[in-house]
Protein backbone atom coordinates (compact mmCIF):
# COMPACT_ATOMS: atom_id res chain seq x y z
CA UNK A 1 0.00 0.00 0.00
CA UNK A 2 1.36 3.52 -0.76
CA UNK A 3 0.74 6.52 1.51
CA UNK A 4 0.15 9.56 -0.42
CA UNK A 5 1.92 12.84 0.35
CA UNK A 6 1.56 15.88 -1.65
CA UNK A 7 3.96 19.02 -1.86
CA UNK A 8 3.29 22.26 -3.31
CA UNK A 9 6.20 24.76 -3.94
CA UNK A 10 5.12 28.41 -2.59
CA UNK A 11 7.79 31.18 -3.05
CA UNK A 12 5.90 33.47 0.60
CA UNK A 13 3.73 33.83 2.79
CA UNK A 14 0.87 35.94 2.07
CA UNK A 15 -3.25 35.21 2.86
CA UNK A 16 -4.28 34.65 -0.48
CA UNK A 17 -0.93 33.16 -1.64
CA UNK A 18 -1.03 30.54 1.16
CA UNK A 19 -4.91 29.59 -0.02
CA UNK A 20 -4.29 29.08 -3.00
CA UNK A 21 -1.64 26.95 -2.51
CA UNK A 22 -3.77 24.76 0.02
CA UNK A 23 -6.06 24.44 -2.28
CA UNK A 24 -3.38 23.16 -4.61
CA UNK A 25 -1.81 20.56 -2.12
CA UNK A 26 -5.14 19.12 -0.73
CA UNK A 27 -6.71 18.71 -4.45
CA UNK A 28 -4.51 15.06 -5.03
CA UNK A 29 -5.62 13.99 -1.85
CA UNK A 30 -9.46 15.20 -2.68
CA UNK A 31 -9.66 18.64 -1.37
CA UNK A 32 -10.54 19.69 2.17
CA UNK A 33 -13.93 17.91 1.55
CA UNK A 34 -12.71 14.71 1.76
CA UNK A 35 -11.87 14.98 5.66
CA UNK A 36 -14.68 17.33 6.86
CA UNK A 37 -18.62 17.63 6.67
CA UNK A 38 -20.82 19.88 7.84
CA UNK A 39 -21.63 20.78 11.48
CA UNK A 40 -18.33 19.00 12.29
CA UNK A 41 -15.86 20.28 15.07
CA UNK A 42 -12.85 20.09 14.03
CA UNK A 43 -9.21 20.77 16.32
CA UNK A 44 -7.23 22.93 14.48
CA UNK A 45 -3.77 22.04 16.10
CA UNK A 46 -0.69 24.10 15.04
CA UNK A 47 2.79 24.37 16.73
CA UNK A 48 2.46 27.64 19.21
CA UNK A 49 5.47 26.61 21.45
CA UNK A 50 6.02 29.97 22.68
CA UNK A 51 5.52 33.73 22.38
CA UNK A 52 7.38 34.34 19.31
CA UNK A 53 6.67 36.81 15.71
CA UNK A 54 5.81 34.53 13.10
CA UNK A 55 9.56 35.54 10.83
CA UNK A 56 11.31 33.56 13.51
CA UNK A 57 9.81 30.76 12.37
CA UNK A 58 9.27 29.11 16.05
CA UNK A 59 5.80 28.46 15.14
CA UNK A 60 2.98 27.60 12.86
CA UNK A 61 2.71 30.63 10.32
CA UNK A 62 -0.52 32.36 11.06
CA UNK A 63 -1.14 32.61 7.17
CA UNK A 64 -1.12 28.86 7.02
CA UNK A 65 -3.55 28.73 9.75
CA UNK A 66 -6.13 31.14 8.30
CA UNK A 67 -5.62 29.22 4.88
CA UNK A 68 -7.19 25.74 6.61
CA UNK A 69 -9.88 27.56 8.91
CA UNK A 70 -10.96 29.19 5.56
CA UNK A 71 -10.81 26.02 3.97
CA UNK A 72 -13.05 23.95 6.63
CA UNK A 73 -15.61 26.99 6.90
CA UNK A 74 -15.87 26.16 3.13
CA UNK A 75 -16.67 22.83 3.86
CA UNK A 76 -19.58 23.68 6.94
CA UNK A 77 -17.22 22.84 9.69
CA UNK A 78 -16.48 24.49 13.12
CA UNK A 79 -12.83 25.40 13.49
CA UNK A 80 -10.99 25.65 16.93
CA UNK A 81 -7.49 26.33 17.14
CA UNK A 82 -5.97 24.77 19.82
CA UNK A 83 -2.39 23.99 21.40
CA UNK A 84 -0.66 23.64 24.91
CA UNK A 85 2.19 25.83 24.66
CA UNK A 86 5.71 25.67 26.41
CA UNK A 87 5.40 28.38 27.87
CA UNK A 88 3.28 30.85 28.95
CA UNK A 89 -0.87 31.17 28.31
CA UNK A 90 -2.45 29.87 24.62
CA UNK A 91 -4.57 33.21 24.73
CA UNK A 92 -0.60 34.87 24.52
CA UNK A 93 1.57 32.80 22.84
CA UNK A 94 -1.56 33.32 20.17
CA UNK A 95 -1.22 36.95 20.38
CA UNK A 96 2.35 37.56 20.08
CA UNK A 97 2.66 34.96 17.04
CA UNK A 98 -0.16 36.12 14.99
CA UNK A 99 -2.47 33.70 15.05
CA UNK A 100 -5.17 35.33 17.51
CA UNK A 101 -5.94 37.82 14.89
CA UNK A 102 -6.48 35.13 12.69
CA UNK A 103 -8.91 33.52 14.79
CA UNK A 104 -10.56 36.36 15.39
CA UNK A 105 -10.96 37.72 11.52
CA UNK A 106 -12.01 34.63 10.50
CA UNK A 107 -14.71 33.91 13.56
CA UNK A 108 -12.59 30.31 14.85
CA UNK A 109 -12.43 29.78 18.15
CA UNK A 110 -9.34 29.49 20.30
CA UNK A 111 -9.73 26.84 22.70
CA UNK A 112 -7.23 26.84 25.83
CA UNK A 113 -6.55 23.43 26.54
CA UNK A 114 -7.03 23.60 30.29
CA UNK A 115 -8.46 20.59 31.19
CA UNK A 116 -7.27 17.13 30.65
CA UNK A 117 -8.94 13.35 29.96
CA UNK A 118 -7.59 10.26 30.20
CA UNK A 119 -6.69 9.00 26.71
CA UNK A 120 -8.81 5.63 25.79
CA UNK A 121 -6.32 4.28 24.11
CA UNK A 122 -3.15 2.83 26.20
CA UNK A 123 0.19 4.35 24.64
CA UNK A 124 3.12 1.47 24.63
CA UNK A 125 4.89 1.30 28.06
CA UNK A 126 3.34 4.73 29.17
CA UNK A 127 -0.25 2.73 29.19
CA UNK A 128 -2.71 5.60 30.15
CA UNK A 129 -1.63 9.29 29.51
CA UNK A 130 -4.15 12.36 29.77
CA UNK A 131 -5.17 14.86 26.85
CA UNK A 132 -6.94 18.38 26.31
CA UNK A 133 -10.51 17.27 26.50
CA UNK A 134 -10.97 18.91 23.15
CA UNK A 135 -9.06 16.70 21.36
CA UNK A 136 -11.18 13.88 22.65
CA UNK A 137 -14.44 15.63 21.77
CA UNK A 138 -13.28 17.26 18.21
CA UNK A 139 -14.94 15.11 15.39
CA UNK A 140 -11.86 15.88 13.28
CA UNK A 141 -8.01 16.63 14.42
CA UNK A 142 -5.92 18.50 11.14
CA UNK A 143 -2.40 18.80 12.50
CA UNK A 144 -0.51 21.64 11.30
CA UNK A 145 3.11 21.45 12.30
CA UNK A 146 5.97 23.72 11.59
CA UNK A 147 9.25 21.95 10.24
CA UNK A 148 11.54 22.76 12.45
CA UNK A 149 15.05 20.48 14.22
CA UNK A 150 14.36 19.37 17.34
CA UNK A 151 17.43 19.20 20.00
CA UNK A 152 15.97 16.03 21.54
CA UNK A 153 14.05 14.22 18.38
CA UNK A 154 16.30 15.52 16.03
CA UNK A 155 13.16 16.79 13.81
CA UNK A 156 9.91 18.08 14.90
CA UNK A 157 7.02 17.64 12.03
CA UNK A 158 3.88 15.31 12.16
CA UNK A 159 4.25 13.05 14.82
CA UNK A 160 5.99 15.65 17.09
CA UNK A 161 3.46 18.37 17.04
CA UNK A 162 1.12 15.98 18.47
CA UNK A 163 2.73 15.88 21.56
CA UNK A 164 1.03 19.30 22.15
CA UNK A 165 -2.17 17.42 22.65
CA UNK A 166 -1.16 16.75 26.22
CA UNK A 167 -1.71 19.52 28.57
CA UNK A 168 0.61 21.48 30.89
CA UNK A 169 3.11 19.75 33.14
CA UNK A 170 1.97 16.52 31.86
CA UNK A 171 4.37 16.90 29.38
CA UNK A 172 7.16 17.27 31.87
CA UNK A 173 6.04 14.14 33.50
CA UNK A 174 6.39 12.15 30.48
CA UNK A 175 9.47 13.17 30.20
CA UNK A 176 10.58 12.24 33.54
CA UNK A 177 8.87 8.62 32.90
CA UNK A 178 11.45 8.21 29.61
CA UNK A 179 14.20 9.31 31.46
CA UNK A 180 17.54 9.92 28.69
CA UNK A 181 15.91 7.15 26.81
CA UNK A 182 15.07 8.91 23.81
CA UNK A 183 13.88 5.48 22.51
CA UNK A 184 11.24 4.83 24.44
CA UNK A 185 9.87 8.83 23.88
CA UNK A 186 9.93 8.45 20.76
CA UNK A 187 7.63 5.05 21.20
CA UNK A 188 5.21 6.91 23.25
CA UNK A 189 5.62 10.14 20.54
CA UNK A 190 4.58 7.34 17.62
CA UNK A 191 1.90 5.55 19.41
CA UNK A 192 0.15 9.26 20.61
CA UNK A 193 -0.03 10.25 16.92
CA UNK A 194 -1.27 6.45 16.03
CA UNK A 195 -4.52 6.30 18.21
CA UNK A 196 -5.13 10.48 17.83
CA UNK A 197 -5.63 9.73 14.19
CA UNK A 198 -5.22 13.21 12.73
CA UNK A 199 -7.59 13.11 9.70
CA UNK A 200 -4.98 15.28 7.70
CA UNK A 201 -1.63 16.71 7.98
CA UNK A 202 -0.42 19.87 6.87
CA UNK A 203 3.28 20.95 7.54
CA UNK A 204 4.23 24.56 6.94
CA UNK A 205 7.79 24.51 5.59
CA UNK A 206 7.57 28.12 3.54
CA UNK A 207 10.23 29.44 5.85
CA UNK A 208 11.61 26.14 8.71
CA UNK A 209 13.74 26.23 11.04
CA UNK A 210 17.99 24.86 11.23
CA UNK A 211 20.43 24.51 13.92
CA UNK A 212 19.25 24.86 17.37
CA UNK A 213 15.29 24.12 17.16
CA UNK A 214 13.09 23.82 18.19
CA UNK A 215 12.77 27.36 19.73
CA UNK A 216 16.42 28.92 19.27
CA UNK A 217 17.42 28.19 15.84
CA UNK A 218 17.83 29.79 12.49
CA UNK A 219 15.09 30.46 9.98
CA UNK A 220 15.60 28.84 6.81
CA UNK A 221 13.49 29.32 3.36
CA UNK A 222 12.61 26.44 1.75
CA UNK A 223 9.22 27.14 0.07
CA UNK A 224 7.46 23.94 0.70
CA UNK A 225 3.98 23.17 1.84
CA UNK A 226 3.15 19.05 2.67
CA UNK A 227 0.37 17.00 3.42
CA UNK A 228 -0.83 13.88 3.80
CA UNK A 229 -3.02 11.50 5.75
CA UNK A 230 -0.02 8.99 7.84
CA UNK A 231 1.86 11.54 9.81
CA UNK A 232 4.47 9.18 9.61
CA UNK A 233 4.52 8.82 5.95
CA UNK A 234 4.21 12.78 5.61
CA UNK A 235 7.53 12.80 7.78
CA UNK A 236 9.14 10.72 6.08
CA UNK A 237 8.72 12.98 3.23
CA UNK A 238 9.61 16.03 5.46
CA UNK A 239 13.32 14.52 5.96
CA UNK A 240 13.78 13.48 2.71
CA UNK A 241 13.05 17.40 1.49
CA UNK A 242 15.47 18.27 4.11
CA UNK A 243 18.42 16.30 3.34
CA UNK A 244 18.39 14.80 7.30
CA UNK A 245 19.74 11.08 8.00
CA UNK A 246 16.90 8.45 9.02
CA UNK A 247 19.10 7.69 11.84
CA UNK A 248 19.05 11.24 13.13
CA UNK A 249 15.36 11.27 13.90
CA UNK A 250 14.40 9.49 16.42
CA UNK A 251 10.65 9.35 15.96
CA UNK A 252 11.70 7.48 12.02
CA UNK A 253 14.30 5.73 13.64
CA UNK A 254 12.14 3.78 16.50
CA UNK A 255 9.29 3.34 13.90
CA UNK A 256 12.33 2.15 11.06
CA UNK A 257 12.37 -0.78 13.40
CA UNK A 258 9.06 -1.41 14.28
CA UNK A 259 8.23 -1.44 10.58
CA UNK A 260 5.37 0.99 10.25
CA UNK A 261 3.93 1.77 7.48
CA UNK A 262 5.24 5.01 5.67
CA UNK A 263 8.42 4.59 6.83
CA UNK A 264 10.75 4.36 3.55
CA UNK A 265 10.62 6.35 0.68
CA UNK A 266 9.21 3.83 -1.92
CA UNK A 267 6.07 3.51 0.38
CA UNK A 268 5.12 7.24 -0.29
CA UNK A 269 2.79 7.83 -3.80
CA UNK A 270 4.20 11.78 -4.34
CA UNK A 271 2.27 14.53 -5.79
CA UNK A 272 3.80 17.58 -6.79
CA UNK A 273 7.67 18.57 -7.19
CA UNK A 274 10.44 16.37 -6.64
CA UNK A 275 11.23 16.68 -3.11
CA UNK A 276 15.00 17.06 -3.99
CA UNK A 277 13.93 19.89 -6.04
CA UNK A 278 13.01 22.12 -3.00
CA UNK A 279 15.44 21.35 -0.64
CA UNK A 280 18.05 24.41 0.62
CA UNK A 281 21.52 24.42 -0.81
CA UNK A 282 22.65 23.98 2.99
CA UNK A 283 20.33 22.79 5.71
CA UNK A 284 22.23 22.28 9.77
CA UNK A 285 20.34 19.67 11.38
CA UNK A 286 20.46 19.74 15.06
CA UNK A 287 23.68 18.52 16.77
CA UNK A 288 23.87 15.06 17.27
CA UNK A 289 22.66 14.34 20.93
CA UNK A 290 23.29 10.60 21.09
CA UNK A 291 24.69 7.42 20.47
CA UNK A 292 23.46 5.21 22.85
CA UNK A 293 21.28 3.76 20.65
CA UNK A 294 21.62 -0.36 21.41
CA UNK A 295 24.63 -0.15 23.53
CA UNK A 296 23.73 -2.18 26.59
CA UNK A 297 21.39 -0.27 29.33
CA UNK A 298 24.49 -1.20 32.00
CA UNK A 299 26.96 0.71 29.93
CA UNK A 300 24.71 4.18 29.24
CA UNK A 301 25.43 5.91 32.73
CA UNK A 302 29.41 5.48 32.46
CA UNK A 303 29.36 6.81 28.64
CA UNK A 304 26.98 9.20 29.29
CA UNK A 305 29.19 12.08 28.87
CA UNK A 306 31.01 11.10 26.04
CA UNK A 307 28.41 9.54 23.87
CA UNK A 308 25.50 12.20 24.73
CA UNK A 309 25.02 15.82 24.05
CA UNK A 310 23.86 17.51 27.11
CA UNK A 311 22.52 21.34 27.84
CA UNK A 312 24.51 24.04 28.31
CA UNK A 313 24.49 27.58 29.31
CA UNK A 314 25.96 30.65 27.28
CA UNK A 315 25.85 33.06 30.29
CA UNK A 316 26.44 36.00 28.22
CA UNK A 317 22.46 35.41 26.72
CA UNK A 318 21.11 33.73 29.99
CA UNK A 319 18.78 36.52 31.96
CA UNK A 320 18.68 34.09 34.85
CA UNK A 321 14.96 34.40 34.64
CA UNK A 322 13.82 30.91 35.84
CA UNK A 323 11.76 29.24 32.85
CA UNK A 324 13.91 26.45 32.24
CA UNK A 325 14.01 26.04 35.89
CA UNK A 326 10.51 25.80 36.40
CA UNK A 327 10.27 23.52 33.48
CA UNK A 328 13.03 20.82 34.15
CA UNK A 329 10.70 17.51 34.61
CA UNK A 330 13.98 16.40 36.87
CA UNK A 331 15.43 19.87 38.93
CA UNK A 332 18.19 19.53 37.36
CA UNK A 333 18.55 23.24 36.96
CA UNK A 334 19.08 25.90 39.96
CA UNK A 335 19.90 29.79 39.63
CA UNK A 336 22.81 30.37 42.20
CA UNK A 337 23.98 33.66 42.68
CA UNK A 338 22.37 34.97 39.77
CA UNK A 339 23.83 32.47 37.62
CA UNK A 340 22.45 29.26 36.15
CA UNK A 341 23.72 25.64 36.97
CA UNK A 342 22.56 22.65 35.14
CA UNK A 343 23.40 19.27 37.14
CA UNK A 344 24.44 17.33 34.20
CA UNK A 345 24.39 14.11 36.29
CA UNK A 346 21.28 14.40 36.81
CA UNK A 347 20.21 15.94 33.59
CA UNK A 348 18.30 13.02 31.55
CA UNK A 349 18.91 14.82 28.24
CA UNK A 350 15.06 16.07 26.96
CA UNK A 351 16.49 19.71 26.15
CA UNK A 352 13.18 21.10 27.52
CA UNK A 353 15.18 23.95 28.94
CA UNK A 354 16.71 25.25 25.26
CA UNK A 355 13.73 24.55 23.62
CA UNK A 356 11.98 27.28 26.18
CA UNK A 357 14.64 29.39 26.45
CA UNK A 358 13.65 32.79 25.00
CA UNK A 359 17.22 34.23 24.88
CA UNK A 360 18.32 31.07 22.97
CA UNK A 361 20.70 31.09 25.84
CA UNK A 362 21.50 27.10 26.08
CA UNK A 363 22.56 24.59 23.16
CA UNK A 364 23.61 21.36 23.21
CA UNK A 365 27.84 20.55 24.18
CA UNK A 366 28.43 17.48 22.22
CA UNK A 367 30.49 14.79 24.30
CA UNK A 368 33.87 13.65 23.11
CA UNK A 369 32.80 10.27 21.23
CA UNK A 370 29.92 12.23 19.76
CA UNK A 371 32.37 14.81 18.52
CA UNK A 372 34.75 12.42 16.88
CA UNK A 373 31.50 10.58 15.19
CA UNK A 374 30.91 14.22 13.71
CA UNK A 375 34.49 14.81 13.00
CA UNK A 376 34.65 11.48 11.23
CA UNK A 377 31.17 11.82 8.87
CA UNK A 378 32.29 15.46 7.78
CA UNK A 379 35.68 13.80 6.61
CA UNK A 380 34.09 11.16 4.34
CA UNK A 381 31.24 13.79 2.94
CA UNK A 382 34.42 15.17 2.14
C-alpha cells in the first residue's frame, strides 16, 4: 500500500498566496472535503510553542492557519485552534505569534486546553496518559506542524506536534517517565499520533527552522507546503526534502524498526515537485545528541558524557529568569547567585530547557565520542 503525500512549492507567505496553494496541495488527496462535513468540530492544532513573531519561524505561520480555517468553513465545519504551549498562556503565545488575529478575523475559536482526559487508548509502556478534552471531543483533528530540528528528536514535524495534545506539566512528566531514553519517547511520541488519528496533515515549511530548534534556531526558506493523511509517511517525506539522515530522527528511527507503514521512501505515492527539487543548498540539522542507541542499558550511565550531548548555558544570553528552571521535569537546573547551573548528572537529556529558552541562551555541548563521530562523517562527505 502507498501513503500519499503531496507538496506544493510556494515562493511566501501571504493570505491569499497561502490559499491558494492549500487548495493546490489538498486537491490530489481530494480537497478539504474529503476529511470534513458539515456541522463537524474540528481541532485545528498548530505548533504555538512559545511567544514568538511569526519571521522567527518558532511556530505555525498564522497565514497557514487562516488558509485551513478558511478552507473547513468552506466545507460547513467548526474550526478551533488549539495547542498547549511551552510556555506561557495559549490566549498569549496566540497573540504575540499572529495567530489570535487570525482567529478572530475569521470567527474560529481558540480553545485553551485547560483541562485534561484520560486517553482511551493505552500508549506502549506509558499505558494511560491524559489529553486536552478537546481533542477527545473534536470530530476531526488536522495537525498543522511547523518543520523545524528538534534538539531532543532531532526533527519536529507530524508526529511531534502531536505531543502538544497533552496539557501542561503533563508533558514534563512524560518526560521524567522516559528518562535519557530517547527510545522509548519516541515510542510513546509514535503511538500518541497512532490512536489520535489526525484526519490530515499539513506541515508549513515556507520558511523552517535549522540549527538549534526547536525554539532557538535559524530560519531557513525552503518554500514547501506538505500533506498527507499517515503523519508518519508525511515525515518521512519532510526529511527526505530536508536532506536529514533516518538515523538522526528518532521518531523514524524507533518506527524504522518497528516497521510501520510510511516509513521508507518507496512507500510514499508523491504529488507535486520532486522533493530534492526544494530542498536548501545547505540545511544544519540539530547537533547530534546521542549514540546510545543499542549499547547495553548497563553501559549508558558510564558513557553518558562522552556519547550524549547535554545542555549548556551561554551566560552572556542567559537573563537568569527561571523558565527552564521551572520547566526541568527532573530539577536539574538551579539559579545560584544569579547564575544558572545545570546538574548534568542528573540531567536526563530532553532539552526542555533550550527549547523554552527565549534568549536562545543554552545549546547542546556534544560529548567527546559524539564529537569524533561528527568529525569522522564530515571527513568522508568530504
Amino acid at each position: 500500500m502507498k501513503h500519499p503525500v503531496s507538496i506544493t512549492a510556494v515562493s511566501d507567505y501571504g493570505e491569499e498566496a497561502i490559499l491558494a496553494a492549500l487548495r493546490q496541495l489538498l486537491a490530489p488527496l481530494g480537497g478539504m472535503e474529503a476529511f470534513v462535513r458539515r456541522g463537524q468540530k474540528v481541532l485545528i492544532k498548530p505548533n504555538l510553542l512559545s511567544a514568538n513573531a511569526p519571521a522567527k519561524a518558532v511556530t505555525t505561520h498564522p497565514d497557514v492557519v487562516s488558509g485551513v480555517i478558511r478552507l473547513v468553513r468552506e466545507c460547513g465545519g467548526l474550526p478551533l485552534i488549539g495547542d498547549s504551549p511551552g510556555v506561557g498562556s495559549s490566549r498569549a503565545v496566540a497573540e504575540k505569534c499572529g495567530i489570535l488575529g487570525v482567529v478572530r478575523a475569521t470567527g474560529a475559536k481558540l480553545v485553551p486546553f485547560e483541562e485534561a482526559l484520560p486517553f482511551p487508548h493505552e500508549i506502549g509502556p506509558f499505558r494511560r496518559l491524559e489529553v486536552a478534552r478537546e481533542a477527545l471531543e473534536a470530530d476531526v483533528i488536522i495537525n498543522l506542524p511547523k518543520l523545524k530540528t528538534h534538539q531532543m528528536m532531532g526533527m519536529t514535524g507530524a508526529v511531534k506536534n502531536l505531543f502538544g495534545l497533552v496539557v501542561g506539566f503533563r508533558k514534563a512528566n512524560l518526560h521524567l517517565r522516559a528518562g535519557s531514553d530517547k527510545a522509548l519517547f519516541a515510542l510513546m511520541l509514535l503511538e500518541l499520533a497512532r490512536h489520535a488519528a489526525p484526519a490530515l496533515t499539513v506541515v508549513d515549511a515556507v520558511v523552517a527552522m535549522e540549527g538549534n530548534g526547536p525554539g532557538s534556531g535559524d530560519p531557513v526558506r525552503v518554500g514547501a507546503l506538505l500533506a498527507g493523511v499517515n503523519p508518519v509517511a508525511v515525515d518521512t517525506a519532510a526529511l527526505t526534502l530536508l536532506g536529514l539522515r533516518p538515523d538522526s530522527v528518532w521518531t523514524h528511527q524507533v518506527a524504522l524498526r518497528q516497521g510501520l507503514p510510511g516509513t521508507l521512501p518507496e512507500q510514499l505515492e508523491l504529488f507535486g515537485p520532486a522533493l530534492e527539487s526544494l530542498r536548501p543548498p545547505r540545511f544544519r540539522p540539530a547537533p547530534d545528541g546521542d549514540i546510545t542507541f543499542g549499547i547495553p542499558a548497563m553501559l549508558r550511565p558510564v558513557l553518558k558524557k562522552s556519547l550524549t550531548a547535554l545542555p549548556a548555558v551561554d551566560p552572556a544570553k542567559c537573563l537568569a529568569c527561571g523558565i527552564c528552571q521551572r520547566h526541568c521535569p527532573v530539577g536539574a537546573i538551579s539559579i545560584q547567585k544569579g547564575r544558572l547551573q545545570i546538574d548534568c548528572r542528573s540531567c536526563i537529556g530532553c532539552f526542555c530547557c533550550q527549547e523554552l529558552c527565549p534568549e536562545g541562551a543554552i545549546e547542546a555541548r556534544q560529548g567527546a565520542l559524539l564529537r569524533l563521530q561528527e568529525w569522522w562523517r564530515a571527513r568522508r562527505r568530504k
